[in-house]
C-alpha atoms as a PDB file:
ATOM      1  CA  UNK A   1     -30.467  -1.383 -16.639  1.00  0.00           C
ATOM      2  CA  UNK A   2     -32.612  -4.360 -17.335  1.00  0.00           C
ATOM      3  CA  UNK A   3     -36.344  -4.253 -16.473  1.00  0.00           C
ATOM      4  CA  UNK A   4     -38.896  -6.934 -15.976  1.00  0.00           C
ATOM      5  CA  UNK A   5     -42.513  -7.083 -17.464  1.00  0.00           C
ATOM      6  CA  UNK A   6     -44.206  -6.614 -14.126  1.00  0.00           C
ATOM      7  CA  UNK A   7     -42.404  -3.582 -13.661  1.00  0.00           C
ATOM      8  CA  UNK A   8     -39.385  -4.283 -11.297  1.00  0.00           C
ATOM      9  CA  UNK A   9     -35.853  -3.584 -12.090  1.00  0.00           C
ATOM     10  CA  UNK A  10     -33.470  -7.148 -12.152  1.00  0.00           C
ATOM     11  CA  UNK A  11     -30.862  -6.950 -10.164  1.00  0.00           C
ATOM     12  CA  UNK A  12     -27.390  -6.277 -12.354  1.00  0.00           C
ATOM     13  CA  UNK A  13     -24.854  -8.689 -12.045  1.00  0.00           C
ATOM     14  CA  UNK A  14     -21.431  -6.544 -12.643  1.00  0.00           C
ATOM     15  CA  UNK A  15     -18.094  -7.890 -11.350  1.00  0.00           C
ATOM     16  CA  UNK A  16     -16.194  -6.195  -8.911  1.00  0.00           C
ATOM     17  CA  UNK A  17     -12.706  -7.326  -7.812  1.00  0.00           C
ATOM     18  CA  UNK A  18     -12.768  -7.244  -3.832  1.00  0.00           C
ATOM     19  CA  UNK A  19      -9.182  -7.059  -1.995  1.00  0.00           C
ATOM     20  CA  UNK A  20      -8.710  -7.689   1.521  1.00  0.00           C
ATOM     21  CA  UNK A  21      -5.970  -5.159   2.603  1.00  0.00           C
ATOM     22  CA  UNK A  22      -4.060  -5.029   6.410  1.00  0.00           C
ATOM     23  CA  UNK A  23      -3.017  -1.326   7.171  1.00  0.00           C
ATOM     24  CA  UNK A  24       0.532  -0.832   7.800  1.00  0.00           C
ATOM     25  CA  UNK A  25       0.781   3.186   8.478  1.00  0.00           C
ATOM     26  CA  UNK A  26      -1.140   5.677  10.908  1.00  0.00           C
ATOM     27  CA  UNK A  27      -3.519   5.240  13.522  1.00  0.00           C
ATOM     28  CA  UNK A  28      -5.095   2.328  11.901  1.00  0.00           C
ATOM     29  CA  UNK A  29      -2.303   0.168  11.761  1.00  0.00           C
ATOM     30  CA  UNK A  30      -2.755  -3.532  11.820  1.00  0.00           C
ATOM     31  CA  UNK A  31      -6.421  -3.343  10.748  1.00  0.00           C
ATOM     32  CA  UNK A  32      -7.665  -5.274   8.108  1.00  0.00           C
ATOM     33  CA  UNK A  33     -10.536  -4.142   5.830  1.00  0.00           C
ATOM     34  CA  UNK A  34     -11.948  -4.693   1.887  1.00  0.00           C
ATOM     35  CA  UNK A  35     -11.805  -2.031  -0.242  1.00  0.00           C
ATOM     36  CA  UNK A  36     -12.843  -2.317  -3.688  1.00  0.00           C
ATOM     37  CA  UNK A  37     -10.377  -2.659  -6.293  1.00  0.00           C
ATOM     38  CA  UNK A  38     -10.369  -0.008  -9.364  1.00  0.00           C
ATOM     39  CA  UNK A  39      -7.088  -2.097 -10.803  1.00  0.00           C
ATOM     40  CA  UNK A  40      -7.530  -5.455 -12.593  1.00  0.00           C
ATOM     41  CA  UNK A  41      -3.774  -6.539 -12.032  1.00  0.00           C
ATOM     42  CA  UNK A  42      -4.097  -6.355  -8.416  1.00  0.00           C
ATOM     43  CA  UNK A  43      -3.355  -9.676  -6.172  1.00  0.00           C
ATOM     44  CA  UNK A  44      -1.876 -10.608  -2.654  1.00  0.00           C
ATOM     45  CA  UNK A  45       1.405  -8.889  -1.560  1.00  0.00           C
ATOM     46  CA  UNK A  46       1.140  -6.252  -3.406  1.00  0.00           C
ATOM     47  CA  UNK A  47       1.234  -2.435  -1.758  1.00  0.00           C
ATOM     48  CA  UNK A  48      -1.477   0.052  -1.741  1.00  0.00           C
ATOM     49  CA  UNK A  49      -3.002   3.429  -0.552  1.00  0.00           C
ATOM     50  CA  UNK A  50      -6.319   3.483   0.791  1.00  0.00           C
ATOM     51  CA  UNK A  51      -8.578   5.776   2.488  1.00  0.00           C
ATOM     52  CA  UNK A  52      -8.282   5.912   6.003  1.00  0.00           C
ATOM     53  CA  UNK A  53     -11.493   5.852   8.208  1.00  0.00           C
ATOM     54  CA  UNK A  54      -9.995   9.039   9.832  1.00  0.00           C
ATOM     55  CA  UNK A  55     -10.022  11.099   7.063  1.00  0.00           C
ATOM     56  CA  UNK A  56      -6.428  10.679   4.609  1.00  0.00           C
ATOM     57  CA  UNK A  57      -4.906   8.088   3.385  1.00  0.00           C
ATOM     58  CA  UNK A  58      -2.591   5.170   5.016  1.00  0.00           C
ATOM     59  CA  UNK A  59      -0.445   2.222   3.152  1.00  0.00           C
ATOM     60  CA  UNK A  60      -1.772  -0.753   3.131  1.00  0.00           C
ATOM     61  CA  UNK A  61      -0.603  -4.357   1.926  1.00  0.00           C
ATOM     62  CA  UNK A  62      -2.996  -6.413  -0.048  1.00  0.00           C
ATOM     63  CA  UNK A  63      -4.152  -9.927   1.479  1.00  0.00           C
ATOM     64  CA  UNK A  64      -6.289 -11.818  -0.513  1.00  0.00           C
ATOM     65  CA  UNK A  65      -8.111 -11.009  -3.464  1.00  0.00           C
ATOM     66  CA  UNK A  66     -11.356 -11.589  -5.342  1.00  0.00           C
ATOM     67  CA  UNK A  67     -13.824 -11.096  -7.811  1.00  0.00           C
ATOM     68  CA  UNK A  68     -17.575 -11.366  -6.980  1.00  0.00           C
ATOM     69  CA  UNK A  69     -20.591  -9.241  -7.961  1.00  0.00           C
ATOM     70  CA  UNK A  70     -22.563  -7.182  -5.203  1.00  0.00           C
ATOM     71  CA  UNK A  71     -24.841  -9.695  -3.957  1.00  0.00           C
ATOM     72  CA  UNK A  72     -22.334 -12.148  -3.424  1.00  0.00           C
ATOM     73  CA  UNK A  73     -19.409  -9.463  -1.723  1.00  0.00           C
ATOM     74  CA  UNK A  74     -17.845  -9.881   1.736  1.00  0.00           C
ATOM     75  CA  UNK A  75     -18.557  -6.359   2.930  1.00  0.00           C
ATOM     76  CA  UNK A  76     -21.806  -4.042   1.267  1.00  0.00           C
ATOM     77  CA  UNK A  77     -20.396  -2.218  -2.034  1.00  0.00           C
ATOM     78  CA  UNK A  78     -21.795   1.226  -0.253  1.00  0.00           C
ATOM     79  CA  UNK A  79     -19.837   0.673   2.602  1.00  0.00           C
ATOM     80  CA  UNK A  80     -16.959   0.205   0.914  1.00  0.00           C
ATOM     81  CA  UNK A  81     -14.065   2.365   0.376  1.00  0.00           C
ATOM     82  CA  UNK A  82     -12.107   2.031  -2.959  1.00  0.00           C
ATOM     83  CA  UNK A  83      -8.316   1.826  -3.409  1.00  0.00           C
ATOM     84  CA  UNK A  84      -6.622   4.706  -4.229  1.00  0.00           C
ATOM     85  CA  UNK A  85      -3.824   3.697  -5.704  1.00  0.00           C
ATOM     86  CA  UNK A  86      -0.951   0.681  -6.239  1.00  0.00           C
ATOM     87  CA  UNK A  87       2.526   1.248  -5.053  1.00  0.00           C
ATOM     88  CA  UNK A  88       5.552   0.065  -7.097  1.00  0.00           C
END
């Protein structure tokens, strides 16, 4: 962590790879939500598990991907679940 010389902390600037994901399985099928992406070889069409919002996990196919830092992310990085895992 960086800090300043008036005492402050500067903001970090780490990238995170956001993927925009529709749910295919359980209740929440059809929904589409960004998760945060553990996996650097992760693009569009590819197949995932991801927590559901119900408690679990569902399968989900992966829209759109992309690679911002957390002041420049579509959805708030606390909010945000993170993908479980990448299906074959």
């Amino acid at each position: 962590m960086i800090h300043s010389l008036s005492g402050g902390v500067i903001t970090q600037y780490d990238k995170l790879i956001y993927a925009f994901a529709e749910i295919k399985s359980g209740a929440e099928a059809g929904v589409k939500r960004w998760y945060i992406s553990p996996f650097r070889a992760i693009k569009a069409g590819v197949k995932a598990i991801v927590p559901s919002q119900y408690g679990g996990e569902a399968t989900a196919e992966i829209i759109r991907v992309e690679v911002v830092t957390a002041q420049t992310a579509p959805f708030p990085v606390k909010r945000t679940g993170e993908i479980i895992r990448l299906l074959p």
